[in-house]
N, C-alpha and C. Protein backbone atom coordinates (compact mmCIF):
# COMPACT_ATOMS: atom_id res chain seq x y z
N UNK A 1 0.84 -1.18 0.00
CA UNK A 1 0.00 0.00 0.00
C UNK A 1 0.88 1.25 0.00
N UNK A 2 0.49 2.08 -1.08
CA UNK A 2 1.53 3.15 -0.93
C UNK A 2 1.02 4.45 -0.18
N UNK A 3 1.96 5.04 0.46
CA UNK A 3 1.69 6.09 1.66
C UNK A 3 1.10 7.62 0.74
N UNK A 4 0.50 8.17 1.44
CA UNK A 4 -0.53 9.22 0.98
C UNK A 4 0.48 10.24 0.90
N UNK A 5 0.70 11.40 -0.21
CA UNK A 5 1.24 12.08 -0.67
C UNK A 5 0.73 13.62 0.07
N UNK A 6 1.50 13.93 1.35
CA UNK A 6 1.09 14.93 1.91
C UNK A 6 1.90 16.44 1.64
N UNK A 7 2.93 16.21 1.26
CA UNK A 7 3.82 17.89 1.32
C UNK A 7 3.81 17.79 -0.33
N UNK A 8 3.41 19.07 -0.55
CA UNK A 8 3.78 20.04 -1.55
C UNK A 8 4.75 20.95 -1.49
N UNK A 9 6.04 20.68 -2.92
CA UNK A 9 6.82 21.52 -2.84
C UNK A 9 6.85 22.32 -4.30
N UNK A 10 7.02 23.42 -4.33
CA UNK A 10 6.75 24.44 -5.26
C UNK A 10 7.92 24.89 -5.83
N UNK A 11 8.02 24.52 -7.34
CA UNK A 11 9.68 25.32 -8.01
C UNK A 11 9.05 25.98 -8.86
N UNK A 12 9.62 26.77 -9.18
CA UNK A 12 9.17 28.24 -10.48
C UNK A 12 10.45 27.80 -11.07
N UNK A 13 9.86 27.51 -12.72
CA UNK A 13 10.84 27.58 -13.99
C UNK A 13 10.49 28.56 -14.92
N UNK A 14 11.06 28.68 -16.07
CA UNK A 14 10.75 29.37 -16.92
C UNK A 14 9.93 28.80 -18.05
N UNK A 15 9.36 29.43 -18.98
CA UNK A 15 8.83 28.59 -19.77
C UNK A 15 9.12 27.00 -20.79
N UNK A 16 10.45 27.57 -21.21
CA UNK A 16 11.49 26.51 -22.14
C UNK A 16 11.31 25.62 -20.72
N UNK A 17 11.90 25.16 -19.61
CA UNK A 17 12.33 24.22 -18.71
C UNK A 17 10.91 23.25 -18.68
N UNK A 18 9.77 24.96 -18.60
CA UNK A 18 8.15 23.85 -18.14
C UNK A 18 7.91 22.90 -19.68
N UNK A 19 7.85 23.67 -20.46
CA UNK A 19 8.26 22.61 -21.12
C UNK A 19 9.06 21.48 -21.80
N UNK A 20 10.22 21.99 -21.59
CA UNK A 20 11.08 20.35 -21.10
C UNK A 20 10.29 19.41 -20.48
N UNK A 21 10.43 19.34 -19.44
CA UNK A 21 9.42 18.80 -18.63
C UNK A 21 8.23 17.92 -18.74
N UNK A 22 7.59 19.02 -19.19
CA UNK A 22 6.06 18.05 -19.96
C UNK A 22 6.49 17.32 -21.16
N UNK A 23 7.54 17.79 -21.86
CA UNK A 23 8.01 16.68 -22.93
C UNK A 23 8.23 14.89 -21.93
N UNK A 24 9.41 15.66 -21.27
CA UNK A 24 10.21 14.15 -20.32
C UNK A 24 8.73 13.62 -19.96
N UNK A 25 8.30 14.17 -19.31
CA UNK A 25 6.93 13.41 -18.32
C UNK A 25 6.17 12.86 -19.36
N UNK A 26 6.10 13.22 -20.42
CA UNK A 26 5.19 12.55 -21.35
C UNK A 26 5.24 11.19 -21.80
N UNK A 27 6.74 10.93 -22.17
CA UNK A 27 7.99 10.48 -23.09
C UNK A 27 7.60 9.08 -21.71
N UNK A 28 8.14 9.57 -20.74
CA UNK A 28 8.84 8.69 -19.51
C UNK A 28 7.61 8.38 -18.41
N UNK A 29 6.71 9.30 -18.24
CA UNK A 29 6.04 8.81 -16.75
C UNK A 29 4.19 9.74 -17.24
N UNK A 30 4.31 9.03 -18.64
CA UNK A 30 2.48 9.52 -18.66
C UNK A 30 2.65 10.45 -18.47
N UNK A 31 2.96 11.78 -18.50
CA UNK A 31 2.60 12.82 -18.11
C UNK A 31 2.64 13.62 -16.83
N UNK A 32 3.18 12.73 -15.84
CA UNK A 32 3.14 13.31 -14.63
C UNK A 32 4.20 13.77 -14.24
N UNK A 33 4.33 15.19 -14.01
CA UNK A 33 5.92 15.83 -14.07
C UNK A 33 5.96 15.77 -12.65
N UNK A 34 5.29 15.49 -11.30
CA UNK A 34 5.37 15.10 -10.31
C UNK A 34 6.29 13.63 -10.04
N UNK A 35 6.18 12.67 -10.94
CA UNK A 35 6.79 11.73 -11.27
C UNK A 35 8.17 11.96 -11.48
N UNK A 36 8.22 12.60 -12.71
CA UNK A 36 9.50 12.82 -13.26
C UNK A 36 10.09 13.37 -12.41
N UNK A 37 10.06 14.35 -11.42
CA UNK A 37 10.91 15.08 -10.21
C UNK A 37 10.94 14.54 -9.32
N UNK A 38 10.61 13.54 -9.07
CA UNK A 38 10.63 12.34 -8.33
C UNK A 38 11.54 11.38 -8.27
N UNK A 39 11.38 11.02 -9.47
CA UNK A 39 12.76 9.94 -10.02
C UNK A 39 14.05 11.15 -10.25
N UNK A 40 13.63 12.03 -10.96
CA UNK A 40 15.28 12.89 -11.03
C UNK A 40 15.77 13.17 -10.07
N UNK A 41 15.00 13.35 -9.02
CA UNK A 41 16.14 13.45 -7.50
C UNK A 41 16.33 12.66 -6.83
N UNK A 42 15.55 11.55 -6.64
CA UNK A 42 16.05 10.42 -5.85
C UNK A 42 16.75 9.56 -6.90
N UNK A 43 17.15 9.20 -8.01
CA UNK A 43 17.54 8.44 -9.08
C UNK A 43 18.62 8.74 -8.85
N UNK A 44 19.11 10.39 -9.03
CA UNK A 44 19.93 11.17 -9.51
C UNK A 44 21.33 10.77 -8.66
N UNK A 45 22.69 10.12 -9.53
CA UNK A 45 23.91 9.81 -8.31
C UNK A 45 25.12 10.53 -9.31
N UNK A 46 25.06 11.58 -10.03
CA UNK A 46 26.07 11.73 -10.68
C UNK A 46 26.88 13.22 -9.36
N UNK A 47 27.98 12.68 -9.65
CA UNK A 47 29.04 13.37 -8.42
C UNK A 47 29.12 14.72 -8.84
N UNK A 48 28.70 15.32 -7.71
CA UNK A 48 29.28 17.17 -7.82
C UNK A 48 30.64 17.39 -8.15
N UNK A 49 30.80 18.19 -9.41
CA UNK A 49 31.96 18.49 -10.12
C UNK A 49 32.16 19.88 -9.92
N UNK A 50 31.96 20.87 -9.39
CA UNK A 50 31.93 21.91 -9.20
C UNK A 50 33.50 21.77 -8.11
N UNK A 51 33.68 21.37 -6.84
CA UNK A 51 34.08 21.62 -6.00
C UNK A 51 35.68 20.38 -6.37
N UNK A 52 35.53 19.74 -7.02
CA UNK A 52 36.21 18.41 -7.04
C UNK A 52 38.19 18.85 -7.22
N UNK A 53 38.66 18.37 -7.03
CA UNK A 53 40.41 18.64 -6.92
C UNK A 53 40.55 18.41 -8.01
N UNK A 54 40.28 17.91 -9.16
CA UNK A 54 40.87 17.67 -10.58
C UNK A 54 40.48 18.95 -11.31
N UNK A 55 39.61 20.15 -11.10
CA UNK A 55 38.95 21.15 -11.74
C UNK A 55 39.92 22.40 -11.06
N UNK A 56 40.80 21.94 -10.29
CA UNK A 56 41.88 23.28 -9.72
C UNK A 56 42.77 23.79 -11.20
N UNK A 57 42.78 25.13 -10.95
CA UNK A 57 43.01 25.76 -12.06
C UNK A 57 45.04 25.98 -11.64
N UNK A 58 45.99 24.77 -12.65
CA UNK A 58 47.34 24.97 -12.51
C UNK A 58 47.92 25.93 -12.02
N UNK A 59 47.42 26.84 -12.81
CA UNK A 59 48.42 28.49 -13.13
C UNK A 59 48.11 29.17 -11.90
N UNK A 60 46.97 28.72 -11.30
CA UNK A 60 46.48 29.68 -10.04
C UNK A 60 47.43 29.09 -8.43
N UNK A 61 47.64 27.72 -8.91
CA UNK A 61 48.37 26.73 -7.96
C UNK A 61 50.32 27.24 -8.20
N UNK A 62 50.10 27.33 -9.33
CA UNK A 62 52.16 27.38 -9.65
C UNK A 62 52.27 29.07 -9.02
N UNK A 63 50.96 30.26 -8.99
CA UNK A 63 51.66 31.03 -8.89
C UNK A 63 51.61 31.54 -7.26
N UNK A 64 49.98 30.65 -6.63
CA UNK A 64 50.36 30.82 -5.10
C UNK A 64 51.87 30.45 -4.49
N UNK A 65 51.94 28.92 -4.84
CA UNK A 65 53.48 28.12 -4.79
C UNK A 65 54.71 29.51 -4.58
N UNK A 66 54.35 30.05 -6.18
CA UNK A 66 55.66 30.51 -6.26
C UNK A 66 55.97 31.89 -5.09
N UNK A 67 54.14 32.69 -4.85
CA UNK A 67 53.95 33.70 -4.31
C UNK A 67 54.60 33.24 -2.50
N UNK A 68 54.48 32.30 -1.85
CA UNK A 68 54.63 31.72 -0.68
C UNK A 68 56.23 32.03 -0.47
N UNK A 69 56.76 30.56 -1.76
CA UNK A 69 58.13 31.06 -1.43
C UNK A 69 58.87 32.21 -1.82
N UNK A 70 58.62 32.90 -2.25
CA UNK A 70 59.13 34.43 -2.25
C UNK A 70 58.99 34.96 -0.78
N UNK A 71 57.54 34.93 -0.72
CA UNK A 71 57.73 35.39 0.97
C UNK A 71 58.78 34.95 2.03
N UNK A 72 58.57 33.98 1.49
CA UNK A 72 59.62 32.80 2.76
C UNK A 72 60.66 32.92 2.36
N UNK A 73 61.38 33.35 1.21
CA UNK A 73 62.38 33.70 1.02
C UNK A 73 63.38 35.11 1.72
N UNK A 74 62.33 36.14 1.25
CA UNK A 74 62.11 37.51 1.87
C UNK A 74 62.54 37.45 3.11
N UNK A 75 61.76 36.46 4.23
CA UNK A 75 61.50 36.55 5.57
C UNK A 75 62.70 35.53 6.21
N UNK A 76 63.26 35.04 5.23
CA UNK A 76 64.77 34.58 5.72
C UNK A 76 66.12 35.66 5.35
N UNK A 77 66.12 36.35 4.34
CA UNK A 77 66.90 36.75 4.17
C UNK A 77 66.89 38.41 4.90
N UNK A 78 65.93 38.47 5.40
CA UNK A 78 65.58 39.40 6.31
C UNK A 78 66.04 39.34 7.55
N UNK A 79 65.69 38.41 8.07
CA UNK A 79 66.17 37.95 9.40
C UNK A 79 67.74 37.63 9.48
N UNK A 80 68.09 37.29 8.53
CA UNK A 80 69.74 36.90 8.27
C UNK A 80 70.20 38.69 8.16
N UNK A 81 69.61 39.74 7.34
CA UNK A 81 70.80 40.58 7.49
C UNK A 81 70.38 41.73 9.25
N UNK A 82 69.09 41.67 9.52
CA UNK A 82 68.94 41.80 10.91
C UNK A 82 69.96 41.32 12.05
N UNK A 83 70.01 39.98 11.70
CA UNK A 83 71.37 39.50 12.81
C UNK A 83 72.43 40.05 12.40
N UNK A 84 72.72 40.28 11.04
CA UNK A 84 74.16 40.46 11.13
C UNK A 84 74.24 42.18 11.43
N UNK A 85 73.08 42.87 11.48
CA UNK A 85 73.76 44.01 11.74
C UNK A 85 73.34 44.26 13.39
N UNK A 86 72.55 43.28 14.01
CA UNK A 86 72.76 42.97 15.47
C UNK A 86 74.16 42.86 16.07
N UNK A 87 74.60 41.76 15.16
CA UNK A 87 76.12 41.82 15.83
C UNK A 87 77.14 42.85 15.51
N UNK A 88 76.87 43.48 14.41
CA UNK A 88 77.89 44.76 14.29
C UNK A 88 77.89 45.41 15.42
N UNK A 89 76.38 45.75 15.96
CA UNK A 89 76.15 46.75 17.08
C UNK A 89 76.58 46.27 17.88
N UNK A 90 76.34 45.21 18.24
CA UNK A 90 77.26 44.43 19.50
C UNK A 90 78.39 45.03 19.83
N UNK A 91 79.35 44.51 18.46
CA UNK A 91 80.66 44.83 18.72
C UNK A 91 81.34 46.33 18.97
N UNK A 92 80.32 46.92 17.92
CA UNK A 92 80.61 48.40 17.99
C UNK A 92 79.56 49.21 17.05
N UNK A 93 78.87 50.20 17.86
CA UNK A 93 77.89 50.81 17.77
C UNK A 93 78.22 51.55 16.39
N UNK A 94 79.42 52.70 16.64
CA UNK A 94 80.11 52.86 15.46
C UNK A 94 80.52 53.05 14.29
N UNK A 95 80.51 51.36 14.03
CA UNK A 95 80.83 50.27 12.76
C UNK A 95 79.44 50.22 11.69
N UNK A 96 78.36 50.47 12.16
CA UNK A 96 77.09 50.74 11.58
C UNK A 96 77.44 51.87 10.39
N UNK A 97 76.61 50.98 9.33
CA UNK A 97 77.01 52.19 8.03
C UNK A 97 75.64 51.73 7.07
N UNK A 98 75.48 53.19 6.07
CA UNK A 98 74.43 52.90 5.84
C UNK A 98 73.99 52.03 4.52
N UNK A 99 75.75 51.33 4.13
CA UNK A 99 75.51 50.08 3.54
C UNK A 99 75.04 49.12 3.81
N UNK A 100 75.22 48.64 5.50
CA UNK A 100 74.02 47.59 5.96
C UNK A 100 72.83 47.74 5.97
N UNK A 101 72.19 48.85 5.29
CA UNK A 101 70.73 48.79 5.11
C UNK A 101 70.54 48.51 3.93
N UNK A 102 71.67 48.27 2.80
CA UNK A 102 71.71 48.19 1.21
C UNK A 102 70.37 46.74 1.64
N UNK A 103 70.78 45.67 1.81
CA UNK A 103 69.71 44.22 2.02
C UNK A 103 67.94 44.99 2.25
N UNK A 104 67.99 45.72 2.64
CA UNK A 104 66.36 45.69 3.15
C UNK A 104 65.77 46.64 1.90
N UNK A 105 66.77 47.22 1.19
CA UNK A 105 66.32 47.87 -0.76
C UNK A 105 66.41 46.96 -1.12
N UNK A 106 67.19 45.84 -1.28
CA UNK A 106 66.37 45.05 -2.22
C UNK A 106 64.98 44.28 -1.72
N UNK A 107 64.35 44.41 -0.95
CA UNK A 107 63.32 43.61 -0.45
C UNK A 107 62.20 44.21 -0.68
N UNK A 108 62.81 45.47 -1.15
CA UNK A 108 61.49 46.48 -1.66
C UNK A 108 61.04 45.59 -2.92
N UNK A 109 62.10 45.47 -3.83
CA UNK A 109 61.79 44.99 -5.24
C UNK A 109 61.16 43.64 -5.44
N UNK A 110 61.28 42.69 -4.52
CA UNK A 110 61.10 41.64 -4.01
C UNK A 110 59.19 41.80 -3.64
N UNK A 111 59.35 42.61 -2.67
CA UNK A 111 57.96 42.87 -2.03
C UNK A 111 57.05 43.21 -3.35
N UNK A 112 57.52 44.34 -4.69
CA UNK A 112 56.94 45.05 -5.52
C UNK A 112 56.57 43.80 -6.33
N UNK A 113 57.05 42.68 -6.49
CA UNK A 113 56.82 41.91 -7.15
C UNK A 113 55.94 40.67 -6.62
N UNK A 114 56.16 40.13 -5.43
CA UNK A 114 54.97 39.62 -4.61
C UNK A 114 53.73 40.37 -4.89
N UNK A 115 53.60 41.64 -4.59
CA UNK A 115 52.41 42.20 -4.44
C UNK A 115 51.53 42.11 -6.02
N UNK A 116 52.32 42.66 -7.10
CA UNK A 116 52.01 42.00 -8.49
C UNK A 116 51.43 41.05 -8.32
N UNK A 117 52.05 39.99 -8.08
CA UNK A 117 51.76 38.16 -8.02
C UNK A 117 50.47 38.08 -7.33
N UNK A 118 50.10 38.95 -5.97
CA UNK A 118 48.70 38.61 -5.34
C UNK A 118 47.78 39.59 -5.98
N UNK A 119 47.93 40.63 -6.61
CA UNK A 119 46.79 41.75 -7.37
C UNK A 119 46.55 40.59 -8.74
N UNK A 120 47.25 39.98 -9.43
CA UNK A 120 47.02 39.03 -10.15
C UNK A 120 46.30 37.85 -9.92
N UNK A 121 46.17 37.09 -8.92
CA UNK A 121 46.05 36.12 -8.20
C UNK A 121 44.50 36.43 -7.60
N UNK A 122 44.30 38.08 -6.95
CA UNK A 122 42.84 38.00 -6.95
C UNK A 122 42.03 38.15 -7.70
N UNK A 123 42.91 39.02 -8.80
CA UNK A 123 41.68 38.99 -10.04
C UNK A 123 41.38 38.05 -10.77
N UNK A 124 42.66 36.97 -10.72
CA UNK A 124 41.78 35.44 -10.97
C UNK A 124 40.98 34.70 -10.67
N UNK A 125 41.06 34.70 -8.79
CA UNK A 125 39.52 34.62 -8.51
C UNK A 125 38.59 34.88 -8.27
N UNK A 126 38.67 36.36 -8.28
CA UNK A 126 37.29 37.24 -8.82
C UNK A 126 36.36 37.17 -9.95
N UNK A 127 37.00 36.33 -11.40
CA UNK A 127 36.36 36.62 -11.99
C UNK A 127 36.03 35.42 -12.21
């Protein structure tokens, strides 16, 4: 005995879809497009492709990659000429010249080019 059909659920299509529809339902289930939405969603097992790891876009992957280690590059070679002009001061306050700041200009150019890499990077996935 089959159970009494109590909830109504309501979709708004457009015209072309309503009739899709009444075609399939015709074709497949007499006419009853109640039927047909019936079987298309409980039938239905094909895997969501939207979200899936094989649909990652390369170029967006090689240039985070590359955007990371730049940083991490940056943020070592940063810290390396920091110490070394730690220990100048150590030894002698002095000895400080304003060639040991030459390392932190180039990090400008470094930085100018990271920042490129992520203004690029969002407008890829913005759009």
């Amino acid at each position: 005995m089959s159970k009494k059909k109590e909830i109504t659920i309501n979709t708004r299509v457009d015209e072309t879809i309503h009739r899709q529809m009444r075609e399939k339902a015709s074709t497949y289930f007499g006419g009853n497009i109640s039927a047909l939405i019936r079987c298309a969603s409980l039938k239905y097992s094909e895997e969501v492709t939207s979200s899936e790891p094989s649909e990652t876009n390369p170029q967006l992957i090689a240039l985070i990659s590359t955007a990371i280690k730049k940083i991490d590059r940056i943020g070592v070679n940063h810290n390396q000429a920091v110490k070394c002009i730690n220990e100048k001061m150590k030894m002698s306050p002095l000895v400080f010249t304003a060639n040991d700041l030459l390392p932190f200009s180039q990090f400008g150019g470094e930085m100018k080019i990271i920042q490129d890499m992520l203004r690029y990077l969002y407008e890829m996935l913005k759009s």
